[in-house]
N, C-alpha and C. Protein backbone atom coordinates (compact mmCIF):
# COMPACT_ATOMS: atom_id res chain seq x y z
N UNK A 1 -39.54 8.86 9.75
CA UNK A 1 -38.82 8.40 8.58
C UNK A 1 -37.80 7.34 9.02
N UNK A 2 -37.88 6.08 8.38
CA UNK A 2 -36.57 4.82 8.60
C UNK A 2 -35.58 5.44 8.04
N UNK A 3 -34.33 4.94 8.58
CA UNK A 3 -33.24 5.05 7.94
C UNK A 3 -32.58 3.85 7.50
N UNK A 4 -32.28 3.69 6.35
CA UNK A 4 -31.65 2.47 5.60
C UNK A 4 -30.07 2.15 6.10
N UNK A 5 -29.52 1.46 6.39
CA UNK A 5 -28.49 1.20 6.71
C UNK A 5 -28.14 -0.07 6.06
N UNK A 6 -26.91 -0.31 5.35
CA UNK A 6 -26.65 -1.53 5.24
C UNK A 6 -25.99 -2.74 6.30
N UNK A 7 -26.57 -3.99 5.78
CA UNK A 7 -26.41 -4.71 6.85
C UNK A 7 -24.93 -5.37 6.78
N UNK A 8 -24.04 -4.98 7.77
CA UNK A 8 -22.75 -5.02 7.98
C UNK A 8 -22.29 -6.92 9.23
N UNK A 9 -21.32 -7.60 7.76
CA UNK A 9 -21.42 -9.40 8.63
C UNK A 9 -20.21 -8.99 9.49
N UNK A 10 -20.21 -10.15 10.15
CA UNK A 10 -19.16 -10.02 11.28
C UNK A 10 -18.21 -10.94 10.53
N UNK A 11 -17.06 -11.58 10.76
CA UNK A 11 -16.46 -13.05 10.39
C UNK A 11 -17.06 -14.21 10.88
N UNK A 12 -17.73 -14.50 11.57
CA UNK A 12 -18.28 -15.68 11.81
C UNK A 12 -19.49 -15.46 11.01
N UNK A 13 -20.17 -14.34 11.18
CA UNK A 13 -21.52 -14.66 10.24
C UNK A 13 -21.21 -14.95 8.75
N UNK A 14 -19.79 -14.11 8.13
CA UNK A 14 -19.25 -14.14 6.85
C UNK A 14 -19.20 -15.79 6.66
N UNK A 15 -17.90 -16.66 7.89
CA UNK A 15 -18.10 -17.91 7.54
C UNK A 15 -19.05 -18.58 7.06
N UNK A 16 -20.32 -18.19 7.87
CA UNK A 16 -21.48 -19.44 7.80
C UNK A 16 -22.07 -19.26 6.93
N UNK A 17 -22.22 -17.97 6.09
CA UNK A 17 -22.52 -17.77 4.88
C UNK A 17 -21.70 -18.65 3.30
N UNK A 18 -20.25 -18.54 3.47
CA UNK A 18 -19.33 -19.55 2.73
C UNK A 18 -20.16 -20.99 3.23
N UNK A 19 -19.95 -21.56 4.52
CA UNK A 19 -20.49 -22.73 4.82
C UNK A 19 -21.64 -23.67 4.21
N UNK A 20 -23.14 -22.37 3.94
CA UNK A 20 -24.04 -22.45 3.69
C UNK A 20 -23.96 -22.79 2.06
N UNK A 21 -23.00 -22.48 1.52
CA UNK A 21 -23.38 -22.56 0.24
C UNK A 21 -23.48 -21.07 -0.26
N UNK A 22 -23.44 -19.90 0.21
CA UNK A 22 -24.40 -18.61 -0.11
C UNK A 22 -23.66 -18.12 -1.23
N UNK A 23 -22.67 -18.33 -1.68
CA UNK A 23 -21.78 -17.28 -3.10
C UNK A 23 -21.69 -18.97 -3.86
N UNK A 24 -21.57 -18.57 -5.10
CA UNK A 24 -21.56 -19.55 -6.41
C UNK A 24 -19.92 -19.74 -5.93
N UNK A 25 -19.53 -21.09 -6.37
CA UNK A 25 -18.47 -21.77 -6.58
C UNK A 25 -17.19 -20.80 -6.94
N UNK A 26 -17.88 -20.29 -8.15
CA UNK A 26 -16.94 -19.30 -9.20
C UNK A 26 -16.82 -17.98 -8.51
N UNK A 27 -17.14 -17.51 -7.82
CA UNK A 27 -17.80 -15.95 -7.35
C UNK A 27 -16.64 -15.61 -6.36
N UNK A 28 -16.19 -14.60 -6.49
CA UNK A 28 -14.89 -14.49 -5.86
C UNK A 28 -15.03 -13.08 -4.81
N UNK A 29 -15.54 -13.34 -3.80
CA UNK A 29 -16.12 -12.13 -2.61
C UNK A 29 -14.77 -11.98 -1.57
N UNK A 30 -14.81 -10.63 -0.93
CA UNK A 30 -13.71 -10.93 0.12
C UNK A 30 -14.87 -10.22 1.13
N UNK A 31 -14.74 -9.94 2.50
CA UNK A 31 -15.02 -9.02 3.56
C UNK A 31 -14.26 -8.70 3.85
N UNK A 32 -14.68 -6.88 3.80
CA UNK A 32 -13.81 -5.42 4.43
C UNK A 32 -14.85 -4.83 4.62
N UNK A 33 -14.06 -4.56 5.93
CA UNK A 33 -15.14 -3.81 6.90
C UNK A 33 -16.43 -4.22 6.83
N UNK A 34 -16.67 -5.48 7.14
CA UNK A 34 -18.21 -5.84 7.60
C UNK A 34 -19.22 -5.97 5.78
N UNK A 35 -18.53 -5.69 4.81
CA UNK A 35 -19.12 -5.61 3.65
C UNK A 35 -18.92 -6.94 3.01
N UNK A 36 -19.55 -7.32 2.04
CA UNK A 36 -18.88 -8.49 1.47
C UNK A 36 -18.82 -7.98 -0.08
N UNK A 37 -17.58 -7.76 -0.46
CA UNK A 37 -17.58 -7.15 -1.61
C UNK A 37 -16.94 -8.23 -3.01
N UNK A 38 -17.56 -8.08 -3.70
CA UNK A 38 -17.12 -8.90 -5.29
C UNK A 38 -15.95 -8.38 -5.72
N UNK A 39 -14.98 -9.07 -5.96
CA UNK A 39 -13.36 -9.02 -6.46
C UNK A 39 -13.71 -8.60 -8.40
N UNK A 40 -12.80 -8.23 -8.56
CA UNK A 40 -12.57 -7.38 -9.63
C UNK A 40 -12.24 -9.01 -10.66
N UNK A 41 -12.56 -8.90 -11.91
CA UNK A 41 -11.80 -10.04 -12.62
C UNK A 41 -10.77 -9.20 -12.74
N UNK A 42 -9.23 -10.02 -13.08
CA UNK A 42 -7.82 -9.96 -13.66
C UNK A 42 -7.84 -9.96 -15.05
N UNK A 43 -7.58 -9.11 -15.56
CA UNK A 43 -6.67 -8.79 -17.17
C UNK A 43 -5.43 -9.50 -16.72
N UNK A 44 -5.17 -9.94 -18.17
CA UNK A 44 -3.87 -10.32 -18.27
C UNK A 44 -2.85 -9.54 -17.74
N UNK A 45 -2.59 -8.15 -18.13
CA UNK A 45 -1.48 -8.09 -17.18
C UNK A 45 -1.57 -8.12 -15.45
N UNK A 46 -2.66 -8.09 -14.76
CA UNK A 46 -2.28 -8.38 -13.74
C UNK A 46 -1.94 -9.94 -13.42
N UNK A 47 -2.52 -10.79 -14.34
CA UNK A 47 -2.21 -12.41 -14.19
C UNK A 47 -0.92 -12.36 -14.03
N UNK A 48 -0.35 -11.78 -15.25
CA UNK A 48 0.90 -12.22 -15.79
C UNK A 48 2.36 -11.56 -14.61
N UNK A 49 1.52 -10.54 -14.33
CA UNK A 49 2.62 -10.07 -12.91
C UNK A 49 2.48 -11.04 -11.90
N UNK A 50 1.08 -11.16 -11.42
CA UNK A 50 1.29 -11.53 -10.20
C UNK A 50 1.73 -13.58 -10.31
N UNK A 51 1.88 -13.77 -11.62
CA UNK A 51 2.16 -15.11 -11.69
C UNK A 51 3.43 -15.15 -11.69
N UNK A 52 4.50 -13.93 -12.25
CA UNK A 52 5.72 -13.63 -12.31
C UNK A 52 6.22 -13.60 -10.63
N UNK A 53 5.23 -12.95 -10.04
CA UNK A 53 6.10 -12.47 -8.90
C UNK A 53 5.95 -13.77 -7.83
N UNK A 54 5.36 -14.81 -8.46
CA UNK A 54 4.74 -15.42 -7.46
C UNK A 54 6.09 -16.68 -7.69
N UNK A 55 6.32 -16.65 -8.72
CA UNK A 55 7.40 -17.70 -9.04
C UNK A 55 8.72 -17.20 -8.23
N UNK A 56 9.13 -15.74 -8.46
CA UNK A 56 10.40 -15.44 -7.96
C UNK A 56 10.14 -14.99 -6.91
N UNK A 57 9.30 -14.59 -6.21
CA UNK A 57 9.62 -14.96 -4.22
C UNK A 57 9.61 -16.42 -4.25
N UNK A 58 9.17 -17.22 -5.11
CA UNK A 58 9.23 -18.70 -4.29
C UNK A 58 10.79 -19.15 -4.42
N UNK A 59 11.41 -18.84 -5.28
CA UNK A 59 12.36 -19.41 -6.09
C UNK A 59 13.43 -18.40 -4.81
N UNK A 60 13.10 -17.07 -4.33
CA UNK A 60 14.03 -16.43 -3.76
C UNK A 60 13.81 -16.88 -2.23
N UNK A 61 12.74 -17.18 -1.80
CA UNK A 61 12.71 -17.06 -0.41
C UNK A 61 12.98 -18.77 0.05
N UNK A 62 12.94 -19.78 -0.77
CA UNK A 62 13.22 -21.30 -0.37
C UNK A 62 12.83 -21.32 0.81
N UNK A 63 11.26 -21.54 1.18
CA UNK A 63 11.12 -22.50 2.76
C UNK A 63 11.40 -21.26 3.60
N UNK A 64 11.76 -20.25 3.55
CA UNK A 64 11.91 -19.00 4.59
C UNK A 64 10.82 -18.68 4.93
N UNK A 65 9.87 -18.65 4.18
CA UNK A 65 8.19 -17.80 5.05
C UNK A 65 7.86 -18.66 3.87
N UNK A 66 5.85 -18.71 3.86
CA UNK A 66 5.18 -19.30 3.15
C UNK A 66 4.44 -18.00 2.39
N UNK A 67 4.38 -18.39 1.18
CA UNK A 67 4.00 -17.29 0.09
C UNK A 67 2.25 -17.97 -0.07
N UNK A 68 1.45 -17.44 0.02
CA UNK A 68 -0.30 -17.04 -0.27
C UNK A 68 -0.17 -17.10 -1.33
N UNK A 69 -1.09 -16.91 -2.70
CA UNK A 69 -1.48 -16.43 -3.51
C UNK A 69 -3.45 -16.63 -2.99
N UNK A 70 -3.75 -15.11 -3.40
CA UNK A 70 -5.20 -14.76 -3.48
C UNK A 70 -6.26 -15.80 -2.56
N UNK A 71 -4.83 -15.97 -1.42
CA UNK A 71 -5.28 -16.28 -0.09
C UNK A 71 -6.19 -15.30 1.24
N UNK A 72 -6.92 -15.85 1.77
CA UNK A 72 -7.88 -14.83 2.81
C UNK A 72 -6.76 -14.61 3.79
N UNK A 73 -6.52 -13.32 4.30
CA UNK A 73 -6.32 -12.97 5.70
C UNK A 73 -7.03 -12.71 6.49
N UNK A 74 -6.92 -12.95 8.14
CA UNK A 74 -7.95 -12.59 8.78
C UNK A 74 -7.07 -11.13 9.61
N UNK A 75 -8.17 -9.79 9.51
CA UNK A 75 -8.11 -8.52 9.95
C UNK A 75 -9.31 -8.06 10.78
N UNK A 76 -8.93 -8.50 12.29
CA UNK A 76 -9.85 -8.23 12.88
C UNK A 76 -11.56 -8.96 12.96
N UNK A 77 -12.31 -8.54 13.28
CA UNK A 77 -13.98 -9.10 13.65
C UNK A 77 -14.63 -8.87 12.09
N UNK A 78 -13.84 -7.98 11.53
CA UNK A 78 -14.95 -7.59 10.11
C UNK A 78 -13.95 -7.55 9.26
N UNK A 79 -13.15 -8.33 8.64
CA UNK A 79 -12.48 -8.55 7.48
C UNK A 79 -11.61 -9.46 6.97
N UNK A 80 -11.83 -9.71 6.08
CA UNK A 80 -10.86 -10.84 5.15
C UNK A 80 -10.82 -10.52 4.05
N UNK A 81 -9.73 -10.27 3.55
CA UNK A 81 -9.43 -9.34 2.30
C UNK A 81 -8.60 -10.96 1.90
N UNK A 82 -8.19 -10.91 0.45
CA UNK A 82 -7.58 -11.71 -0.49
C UNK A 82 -6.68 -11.30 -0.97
N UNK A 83 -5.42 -10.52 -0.96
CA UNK A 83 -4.16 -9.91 -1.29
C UNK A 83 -3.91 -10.62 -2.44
N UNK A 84 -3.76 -10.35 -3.64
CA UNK A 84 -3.13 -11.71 -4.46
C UNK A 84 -2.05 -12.28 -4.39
N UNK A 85 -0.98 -11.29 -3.08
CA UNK A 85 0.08 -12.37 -2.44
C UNK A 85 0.56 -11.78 -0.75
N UNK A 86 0.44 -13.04 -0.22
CA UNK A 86 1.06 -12.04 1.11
C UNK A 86 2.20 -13.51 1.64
N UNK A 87 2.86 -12.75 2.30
CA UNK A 87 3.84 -13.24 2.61
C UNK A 87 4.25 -13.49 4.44
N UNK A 88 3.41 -14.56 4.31
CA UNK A 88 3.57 -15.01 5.92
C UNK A 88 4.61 -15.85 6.74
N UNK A 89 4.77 -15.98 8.35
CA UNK A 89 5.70 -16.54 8.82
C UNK A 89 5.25 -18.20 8.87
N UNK A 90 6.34 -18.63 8.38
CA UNK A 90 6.23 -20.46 8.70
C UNK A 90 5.64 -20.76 9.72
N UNK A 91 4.13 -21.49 9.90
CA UNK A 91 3.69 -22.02 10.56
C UNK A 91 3.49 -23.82 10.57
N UNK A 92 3.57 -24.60 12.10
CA UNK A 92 3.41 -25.67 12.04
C UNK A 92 1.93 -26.27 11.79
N UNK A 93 1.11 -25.48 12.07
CA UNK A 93 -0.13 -26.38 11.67
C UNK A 93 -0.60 -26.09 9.65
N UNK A 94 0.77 -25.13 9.06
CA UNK A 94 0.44 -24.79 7.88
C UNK A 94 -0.69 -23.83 7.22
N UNK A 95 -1.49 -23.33 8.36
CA UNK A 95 -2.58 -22.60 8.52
C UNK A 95 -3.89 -23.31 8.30
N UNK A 96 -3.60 -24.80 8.76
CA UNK A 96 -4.61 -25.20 8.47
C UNK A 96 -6.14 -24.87 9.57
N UNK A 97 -5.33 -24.71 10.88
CA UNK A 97 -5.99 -24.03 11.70
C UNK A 97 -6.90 -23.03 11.79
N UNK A 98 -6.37 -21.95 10.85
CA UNK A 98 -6.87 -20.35 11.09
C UNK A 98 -6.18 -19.73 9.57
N UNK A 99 -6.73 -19.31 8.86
CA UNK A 99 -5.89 -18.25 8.39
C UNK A 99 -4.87 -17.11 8.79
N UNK A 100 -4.14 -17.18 8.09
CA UNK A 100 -3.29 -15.74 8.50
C UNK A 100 -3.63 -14.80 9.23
N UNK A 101 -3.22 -14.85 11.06
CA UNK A 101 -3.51 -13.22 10.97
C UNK A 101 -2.41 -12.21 11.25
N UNK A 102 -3.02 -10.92 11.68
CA UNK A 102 -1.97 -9.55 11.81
C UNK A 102 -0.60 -9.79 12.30
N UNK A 103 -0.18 -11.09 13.61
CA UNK A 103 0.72 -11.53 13.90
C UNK A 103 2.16 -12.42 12.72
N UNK A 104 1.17 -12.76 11.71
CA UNK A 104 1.59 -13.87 11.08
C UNK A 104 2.05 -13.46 9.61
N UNK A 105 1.73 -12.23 9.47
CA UNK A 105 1.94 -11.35 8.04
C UNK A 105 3.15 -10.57 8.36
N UNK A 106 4.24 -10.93 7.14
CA UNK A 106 5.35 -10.28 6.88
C UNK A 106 5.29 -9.38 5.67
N UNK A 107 4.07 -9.26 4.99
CA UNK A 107 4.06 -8.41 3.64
C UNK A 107 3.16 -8.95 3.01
N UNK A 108 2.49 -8.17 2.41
CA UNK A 108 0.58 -8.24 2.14
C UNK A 108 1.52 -7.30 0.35
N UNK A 109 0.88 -7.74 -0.53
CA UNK A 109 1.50 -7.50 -1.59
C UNK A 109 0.16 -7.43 -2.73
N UNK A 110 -0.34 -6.22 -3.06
CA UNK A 110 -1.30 -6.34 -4.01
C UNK A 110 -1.13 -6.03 -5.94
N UNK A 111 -1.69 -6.53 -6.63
CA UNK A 111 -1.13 -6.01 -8.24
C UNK A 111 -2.06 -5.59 -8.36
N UNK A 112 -2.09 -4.20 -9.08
CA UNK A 112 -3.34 -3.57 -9.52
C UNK A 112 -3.35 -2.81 -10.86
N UNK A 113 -4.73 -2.68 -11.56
CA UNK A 113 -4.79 -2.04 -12.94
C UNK A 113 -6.14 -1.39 -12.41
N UNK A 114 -7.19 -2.16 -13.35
CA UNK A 114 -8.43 -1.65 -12.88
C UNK A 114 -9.42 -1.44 -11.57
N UNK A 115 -8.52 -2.13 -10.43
CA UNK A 115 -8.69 -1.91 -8.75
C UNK A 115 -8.00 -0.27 -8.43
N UNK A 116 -6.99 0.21 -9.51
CA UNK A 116 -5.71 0.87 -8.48
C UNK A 116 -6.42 1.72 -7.83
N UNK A 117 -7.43 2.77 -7.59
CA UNK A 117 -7.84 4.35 -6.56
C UNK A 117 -8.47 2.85 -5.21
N UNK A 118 -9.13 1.89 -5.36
CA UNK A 118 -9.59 0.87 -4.33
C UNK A 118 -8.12 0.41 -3.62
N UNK A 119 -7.62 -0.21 -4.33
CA UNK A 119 -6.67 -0.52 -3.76
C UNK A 119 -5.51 0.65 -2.85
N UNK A 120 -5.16 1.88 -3.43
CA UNK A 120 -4.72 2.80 -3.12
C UNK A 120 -5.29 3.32 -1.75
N UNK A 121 -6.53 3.35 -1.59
CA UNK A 121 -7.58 3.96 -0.67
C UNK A 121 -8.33 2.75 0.17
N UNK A 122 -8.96 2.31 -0.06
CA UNK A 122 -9.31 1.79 1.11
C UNK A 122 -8.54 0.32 1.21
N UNK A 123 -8.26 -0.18 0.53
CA UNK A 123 -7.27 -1.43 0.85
C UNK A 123 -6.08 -0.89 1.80
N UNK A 124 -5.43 0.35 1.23
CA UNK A 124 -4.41 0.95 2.08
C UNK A 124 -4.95 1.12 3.95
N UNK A 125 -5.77 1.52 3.41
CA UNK A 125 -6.09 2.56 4.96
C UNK A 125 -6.40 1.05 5.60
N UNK A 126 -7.31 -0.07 5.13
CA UNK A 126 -7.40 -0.96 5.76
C UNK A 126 -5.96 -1.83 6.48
N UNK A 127 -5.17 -1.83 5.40
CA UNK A 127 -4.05 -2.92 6.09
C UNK A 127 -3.28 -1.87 6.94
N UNK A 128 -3.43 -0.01 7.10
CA UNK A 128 -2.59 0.37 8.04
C UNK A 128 -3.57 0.42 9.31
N UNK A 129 -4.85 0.43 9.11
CA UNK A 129 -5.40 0.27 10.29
C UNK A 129 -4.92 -1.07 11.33
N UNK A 130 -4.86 -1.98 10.45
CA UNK A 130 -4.76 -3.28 11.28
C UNK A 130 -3.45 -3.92 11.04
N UNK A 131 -2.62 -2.61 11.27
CA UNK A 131 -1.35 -2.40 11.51
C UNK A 131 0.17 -3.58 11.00
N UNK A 132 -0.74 -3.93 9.20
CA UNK A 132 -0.02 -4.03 8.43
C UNK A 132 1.51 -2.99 8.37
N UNK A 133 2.59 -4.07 8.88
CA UNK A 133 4.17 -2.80 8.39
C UNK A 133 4.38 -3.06 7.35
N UNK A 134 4.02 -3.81 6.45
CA UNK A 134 4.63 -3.91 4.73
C UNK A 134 3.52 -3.50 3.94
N UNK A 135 3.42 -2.95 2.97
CA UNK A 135 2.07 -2.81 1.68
C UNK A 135 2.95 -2.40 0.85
N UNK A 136 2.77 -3.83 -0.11
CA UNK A 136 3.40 -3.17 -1.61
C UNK A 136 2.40 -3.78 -2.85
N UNK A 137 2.18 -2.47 -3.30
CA UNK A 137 1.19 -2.13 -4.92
C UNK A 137 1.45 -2.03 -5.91
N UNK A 138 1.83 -3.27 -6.57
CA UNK A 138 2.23 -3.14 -7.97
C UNK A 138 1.48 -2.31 -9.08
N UNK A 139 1.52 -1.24 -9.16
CA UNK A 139 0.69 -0.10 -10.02
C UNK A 139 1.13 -0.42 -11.67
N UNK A 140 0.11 -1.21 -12.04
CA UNK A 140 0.21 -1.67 -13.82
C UNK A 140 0.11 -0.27 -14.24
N UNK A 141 -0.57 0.42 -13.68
CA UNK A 141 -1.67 2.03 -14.18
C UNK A 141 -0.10 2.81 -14.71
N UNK A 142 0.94 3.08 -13.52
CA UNK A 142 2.01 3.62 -14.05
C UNK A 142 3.53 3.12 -13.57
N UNK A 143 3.46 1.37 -14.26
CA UNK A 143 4.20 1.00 -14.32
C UNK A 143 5.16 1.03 -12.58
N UNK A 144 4.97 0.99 -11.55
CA UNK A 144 5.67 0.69 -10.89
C UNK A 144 5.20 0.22 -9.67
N UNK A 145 5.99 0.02 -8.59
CA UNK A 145 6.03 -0.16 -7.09
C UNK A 145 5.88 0.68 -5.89
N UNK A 146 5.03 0.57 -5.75
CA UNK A 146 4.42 1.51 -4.27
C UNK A 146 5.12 0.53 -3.48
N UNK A 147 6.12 1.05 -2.52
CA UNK A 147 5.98 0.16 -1.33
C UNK A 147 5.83 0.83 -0.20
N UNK A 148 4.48 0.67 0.55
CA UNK A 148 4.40 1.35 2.05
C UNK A 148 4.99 0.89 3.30
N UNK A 149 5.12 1.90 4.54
CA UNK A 149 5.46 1.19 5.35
C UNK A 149 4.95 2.37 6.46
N UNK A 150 4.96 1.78 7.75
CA UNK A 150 5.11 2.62 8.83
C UNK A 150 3.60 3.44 9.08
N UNK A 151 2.74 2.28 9.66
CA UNK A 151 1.28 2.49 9.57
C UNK A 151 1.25 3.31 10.86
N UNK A 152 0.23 4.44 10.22
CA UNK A 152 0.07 5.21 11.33
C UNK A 152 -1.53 5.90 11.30
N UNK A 153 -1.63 6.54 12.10
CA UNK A 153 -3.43 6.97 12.08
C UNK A 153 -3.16 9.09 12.25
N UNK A 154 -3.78 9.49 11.79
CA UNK A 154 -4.13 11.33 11.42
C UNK A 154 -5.42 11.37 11.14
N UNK A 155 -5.61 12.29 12.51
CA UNK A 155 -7.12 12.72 12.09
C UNK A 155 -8.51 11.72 11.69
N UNK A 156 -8.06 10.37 12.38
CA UNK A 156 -8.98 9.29 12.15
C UNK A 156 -8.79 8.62 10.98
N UNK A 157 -7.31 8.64 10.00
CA UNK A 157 -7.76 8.26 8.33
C UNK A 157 -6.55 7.45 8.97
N UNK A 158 -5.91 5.86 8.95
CA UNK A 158 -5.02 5.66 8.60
C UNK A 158 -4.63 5.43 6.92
N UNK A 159 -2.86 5.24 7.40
CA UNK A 159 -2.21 6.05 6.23
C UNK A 159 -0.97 4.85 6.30
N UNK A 160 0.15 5.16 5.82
CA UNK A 160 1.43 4.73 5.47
C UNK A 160 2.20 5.89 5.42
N UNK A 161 3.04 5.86 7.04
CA UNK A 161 4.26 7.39 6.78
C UNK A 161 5.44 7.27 5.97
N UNK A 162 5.58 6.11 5.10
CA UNK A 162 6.59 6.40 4.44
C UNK A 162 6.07 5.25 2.86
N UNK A 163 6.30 6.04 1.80
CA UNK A 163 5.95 5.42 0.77
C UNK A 163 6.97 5.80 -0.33
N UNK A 164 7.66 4.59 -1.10
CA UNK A 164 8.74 4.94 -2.08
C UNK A 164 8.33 4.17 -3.25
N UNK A 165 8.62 4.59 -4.37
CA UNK A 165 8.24 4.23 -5.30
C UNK A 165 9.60 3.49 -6.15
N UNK A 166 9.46 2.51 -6.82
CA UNK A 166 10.21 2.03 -7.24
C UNK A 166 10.33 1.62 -8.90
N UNK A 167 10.89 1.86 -9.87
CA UNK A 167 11.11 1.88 -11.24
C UNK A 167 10.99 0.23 -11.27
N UNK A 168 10.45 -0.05 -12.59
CA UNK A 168 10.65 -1.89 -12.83
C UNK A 168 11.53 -2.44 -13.30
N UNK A 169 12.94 -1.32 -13.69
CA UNK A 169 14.15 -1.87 -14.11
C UNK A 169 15.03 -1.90 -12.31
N UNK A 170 14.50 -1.26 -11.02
CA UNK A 170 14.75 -1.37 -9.68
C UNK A 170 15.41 -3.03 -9.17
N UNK A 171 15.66 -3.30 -8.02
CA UNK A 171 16.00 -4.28 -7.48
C UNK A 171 15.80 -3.49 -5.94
N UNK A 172 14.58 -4.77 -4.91
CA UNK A 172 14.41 -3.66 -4.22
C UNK A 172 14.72 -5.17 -2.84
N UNK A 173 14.92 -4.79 -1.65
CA UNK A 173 15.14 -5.67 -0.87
C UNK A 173 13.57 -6.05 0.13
N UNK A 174 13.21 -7.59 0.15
CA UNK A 174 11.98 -7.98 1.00
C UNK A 174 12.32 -6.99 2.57
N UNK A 175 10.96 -6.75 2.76
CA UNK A 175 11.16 -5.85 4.21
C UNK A 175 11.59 -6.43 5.25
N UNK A 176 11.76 -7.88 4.90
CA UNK A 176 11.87 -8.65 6.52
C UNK A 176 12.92 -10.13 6.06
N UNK A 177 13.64 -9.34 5.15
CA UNK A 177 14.51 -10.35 4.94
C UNK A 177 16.17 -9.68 4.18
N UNK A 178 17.00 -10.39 3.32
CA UNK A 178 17.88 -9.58 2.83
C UNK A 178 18.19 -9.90 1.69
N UNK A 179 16.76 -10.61 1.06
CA UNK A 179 16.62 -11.06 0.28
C UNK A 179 16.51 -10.20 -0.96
N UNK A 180 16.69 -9.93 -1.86
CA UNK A 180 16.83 -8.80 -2.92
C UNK A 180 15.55 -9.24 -4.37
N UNK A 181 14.30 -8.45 -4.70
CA UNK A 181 13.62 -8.99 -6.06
C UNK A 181 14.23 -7.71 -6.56
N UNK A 182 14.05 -8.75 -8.28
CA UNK A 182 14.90 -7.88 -9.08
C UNK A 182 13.04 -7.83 -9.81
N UNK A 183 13.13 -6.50 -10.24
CA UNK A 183 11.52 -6.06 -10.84
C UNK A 183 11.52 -6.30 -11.80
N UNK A 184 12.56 -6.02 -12.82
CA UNK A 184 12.23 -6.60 -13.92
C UNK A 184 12.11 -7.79 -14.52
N UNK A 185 12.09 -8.96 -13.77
CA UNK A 185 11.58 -10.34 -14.05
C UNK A 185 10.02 -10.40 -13.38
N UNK A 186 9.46 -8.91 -13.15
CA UNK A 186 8.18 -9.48 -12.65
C UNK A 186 7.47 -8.46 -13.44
N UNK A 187 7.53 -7.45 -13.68
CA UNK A 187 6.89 -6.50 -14.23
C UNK A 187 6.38 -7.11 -15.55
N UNK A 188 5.31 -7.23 -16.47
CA UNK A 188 4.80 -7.60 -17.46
C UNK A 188 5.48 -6.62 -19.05
């Protein structure tokens, strides 16, 4: 009897596939873990957050780190996930070089509605595997802020040892700055 296995890309094979032409223009794929998986469309309220939040880190952080939007990171040999914001250190070549990697990420920032148990679960376990220290999840589902931190591994599952939740009337401080967002100019 065969056994079926799916066929799992590496990042370079992922590239040459983009290269080739292989996904439609419009088609919005990321790779995790060796998969190449189709992105969720956005409802309005996640637009409308993550367009909110995208204005006031820019407006708060001035030229301090460079803000992504539903930019690729690179995580390792088998992944490139699309955060719809992460928050990286100022680089001189602008990333024109390389995408973002694990060195270069100050806070990987996802909004979620109809992603949230994906995002919760394996988006999580992914950015603590590859030892993401910031993950914050804007949960449309119940109104607030997951923010993780302090990636660690149990029993083979990584996790986040410390996770606080934050109200959208909150004001909470960037992890790597002393910079203060106020939530309720982002929350929808």
């Amino acid at each position: 009897m065969t056994t079926v296995t799916p066929k799992r890309f590496s990042l370079a094979e992922y590239h040459r596939l983009i290269e080739l032409g292989f996904f439609q223009g419009n088609e919005r794929v990321e790779l995790i873990r060796g998969q190449i998986i189709q992105m969720a469309a956005k409802g309005t309220p996640h637009s409308v957050c993550n367009t909110l939040l995208f204005g006031e880190l820019f407006t708060l952080l001035q030229g301090q780190a460079t803000i992504r939007n539903q930019e690729p990171i690179i995580l390792g040999n088998d992944s490139e996930p699309e955060p719809d914001l992460v928050i990286v250190r100022n680089r001189g070549d602008r990333y024109l070089d390389s995408h973002p990697g694990i060195a270069d990420i100050l806070l990987v920032i996802e909004v979620s509605d109809s992603t949230l148990k994906y995002d919760q679960e394996t988006k999580l376990s992914l950015y603590a595997e590859s030892g993401i220290d910031n993950y914050w999840l804007f949960n449309l589902v119940a109104n607030c802020l997951e923010a993780y931190s302090q990636p660690f591994q149990i029993t083979g599952k990584f996790e986040y040892a410390r996770k606080q939740v934050y109200l959208p009337s909150a004001a909470i401080n960037l992890p790597f700055s002393t910079v203060t967002l106020d939530l309720s100019k982002v929350f929808p």
